[in-house]
Protein backbone atom coordinates (compact mmCIF):
# COMPACT_ATOMS: atom_id res chain seq x y z
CA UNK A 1 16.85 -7.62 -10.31
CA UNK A 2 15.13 -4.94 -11.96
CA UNK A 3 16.66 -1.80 -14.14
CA UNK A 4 14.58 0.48 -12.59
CA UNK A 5 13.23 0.86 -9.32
CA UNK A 6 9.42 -0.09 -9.61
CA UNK A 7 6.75 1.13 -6.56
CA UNK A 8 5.64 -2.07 -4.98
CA UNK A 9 1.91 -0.58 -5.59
CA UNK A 10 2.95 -0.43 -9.49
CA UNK A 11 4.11 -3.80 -9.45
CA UNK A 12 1.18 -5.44 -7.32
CA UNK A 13 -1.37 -3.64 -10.08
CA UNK A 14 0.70 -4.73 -12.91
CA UNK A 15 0.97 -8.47 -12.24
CA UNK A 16 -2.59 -8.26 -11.28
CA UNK A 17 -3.55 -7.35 -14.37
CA UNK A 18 -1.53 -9.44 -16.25
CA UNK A 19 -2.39 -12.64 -14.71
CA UNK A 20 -6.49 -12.26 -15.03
CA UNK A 21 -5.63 -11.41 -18.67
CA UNK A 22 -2.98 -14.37 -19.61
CA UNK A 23 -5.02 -16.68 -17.41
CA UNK A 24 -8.15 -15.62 -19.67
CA UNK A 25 -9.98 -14.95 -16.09
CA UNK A 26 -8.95 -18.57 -14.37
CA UNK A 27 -7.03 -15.90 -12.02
CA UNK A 28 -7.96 -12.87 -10.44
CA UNK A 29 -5.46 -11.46 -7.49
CA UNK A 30 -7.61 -8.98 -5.32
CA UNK A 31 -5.62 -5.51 -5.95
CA UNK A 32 -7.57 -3.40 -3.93
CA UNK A 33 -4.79 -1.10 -2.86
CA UNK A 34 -4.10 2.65 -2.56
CA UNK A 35 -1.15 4.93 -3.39
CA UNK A 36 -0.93 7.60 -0.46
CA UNK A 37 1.13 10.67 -1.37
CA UNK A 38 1.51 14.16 1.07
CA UNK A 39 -0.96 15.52 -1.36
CA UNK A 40 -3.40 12.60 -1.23
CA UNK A 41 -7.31 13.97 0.71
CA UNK A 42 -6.65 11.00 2.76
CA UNK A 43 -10.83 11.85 4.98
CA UNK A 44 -12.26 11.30 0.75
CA UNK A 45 -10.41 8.47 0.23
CA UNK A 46 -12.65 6.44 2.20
CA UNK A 47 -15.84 7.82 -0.24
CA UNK A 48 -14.09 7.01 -3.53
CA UNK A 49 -12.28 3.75 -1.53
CA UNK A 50 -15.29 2.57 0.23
CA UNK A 51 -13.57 -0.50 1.21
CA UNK A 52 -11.13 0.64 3.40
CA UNK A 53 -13.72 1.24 6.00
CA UNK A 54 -15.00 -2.28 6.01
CA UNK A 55 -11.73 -4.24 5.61
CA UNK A 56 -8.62 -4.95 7.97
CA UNK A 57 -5.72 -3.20 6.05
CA UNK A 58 -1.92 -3.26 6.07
CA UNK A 59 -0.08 0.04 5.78
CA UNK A 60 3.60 0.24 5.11
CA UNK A 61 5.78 2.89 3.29
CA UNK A 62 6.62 1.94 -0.95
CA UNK A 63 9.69 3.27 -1.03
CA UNK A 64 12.34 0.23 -1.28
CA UNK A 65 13.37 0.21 2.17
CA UNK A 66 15.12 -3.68 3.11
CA UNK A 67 13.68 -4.96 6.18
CA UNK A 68 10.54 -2.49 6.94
CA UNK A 69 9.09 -5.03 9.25
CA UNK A 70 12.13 -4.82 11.68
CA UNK A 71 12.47 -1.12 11.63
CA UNK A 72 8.76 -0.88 12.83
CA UNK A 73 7.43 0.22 8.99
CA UNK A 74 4.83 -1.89 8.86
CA UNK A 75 0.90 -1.44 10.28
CA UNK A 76 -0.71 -5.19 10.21
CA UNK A 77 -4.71 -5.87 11.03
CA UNK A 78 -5.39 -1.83 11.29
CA UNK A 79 -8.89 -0.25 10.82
CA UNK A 80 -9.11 3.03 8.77
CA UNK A 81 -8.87 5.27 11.73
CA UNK A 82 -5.58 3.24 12.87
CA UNK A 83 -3.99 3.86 9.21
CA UNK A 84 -4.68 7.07 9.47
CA UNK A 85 -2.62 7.60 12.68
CA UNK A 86 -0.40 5.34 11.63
CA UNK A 87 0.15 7.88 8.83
CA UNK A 88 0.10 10.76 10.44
CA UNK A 89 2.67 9.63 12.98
CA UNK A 90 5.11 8.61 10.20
CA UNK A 91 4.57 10.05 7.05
CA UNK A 92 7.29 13.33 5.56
CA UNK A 93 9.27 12.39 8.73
CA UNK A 94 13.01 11.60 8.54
CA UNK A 95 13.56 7.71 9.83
CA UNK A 96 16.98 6.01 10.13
CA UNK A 97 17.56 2.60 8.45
CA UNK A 98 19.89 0.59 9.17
């Protein structure tokens, strides 16, 4: 267990990193990911992003919640427009976990 709480989207960049460079480039992990925040300009993401228009994406909240599967946190197989809903629909809104 970890000391301090580290964003999944942290830790998926870090270890990608890590193993291309201790591998000496035998490895690569594909970390195409993004970080959305309330502030994010989520309609010119897609210019700077340009893959998340072409590519099936998974959306899910980073904030250490157990479970997020179960409790309906998680978008699977979704096309930009459908993360984009699914954001809309969920993001700065209370949720109980249980």
């Amino acid at each position: 267990m970890s000391a301090k709480a580290v964003r999944e989207y942290h830790g998926k960049k870090l270890i990608a990193k890590y193993i291309k460079e201790l591998s000496d480039g035998k490895h690569i992990v594909d970390d195409r990911s993004v970080l959305i925040k309330s502030d994010t300009d989520i309609n010119g993401l897609a210019q700077t992003e340009n893959w998340v228009t072409t590519t099936e994406l998974v959306v899910k909240p980073d904030q250490l919640i157990k479970r997020r599967g179960k409790a309906g946190l998680v978008g699977i197989k979704l096309d930009w427009k459908g993360v984009q809903e699914w954001i809309e629909e969920r993001m700065d809104k209370d949720i109980q976990v249980q």
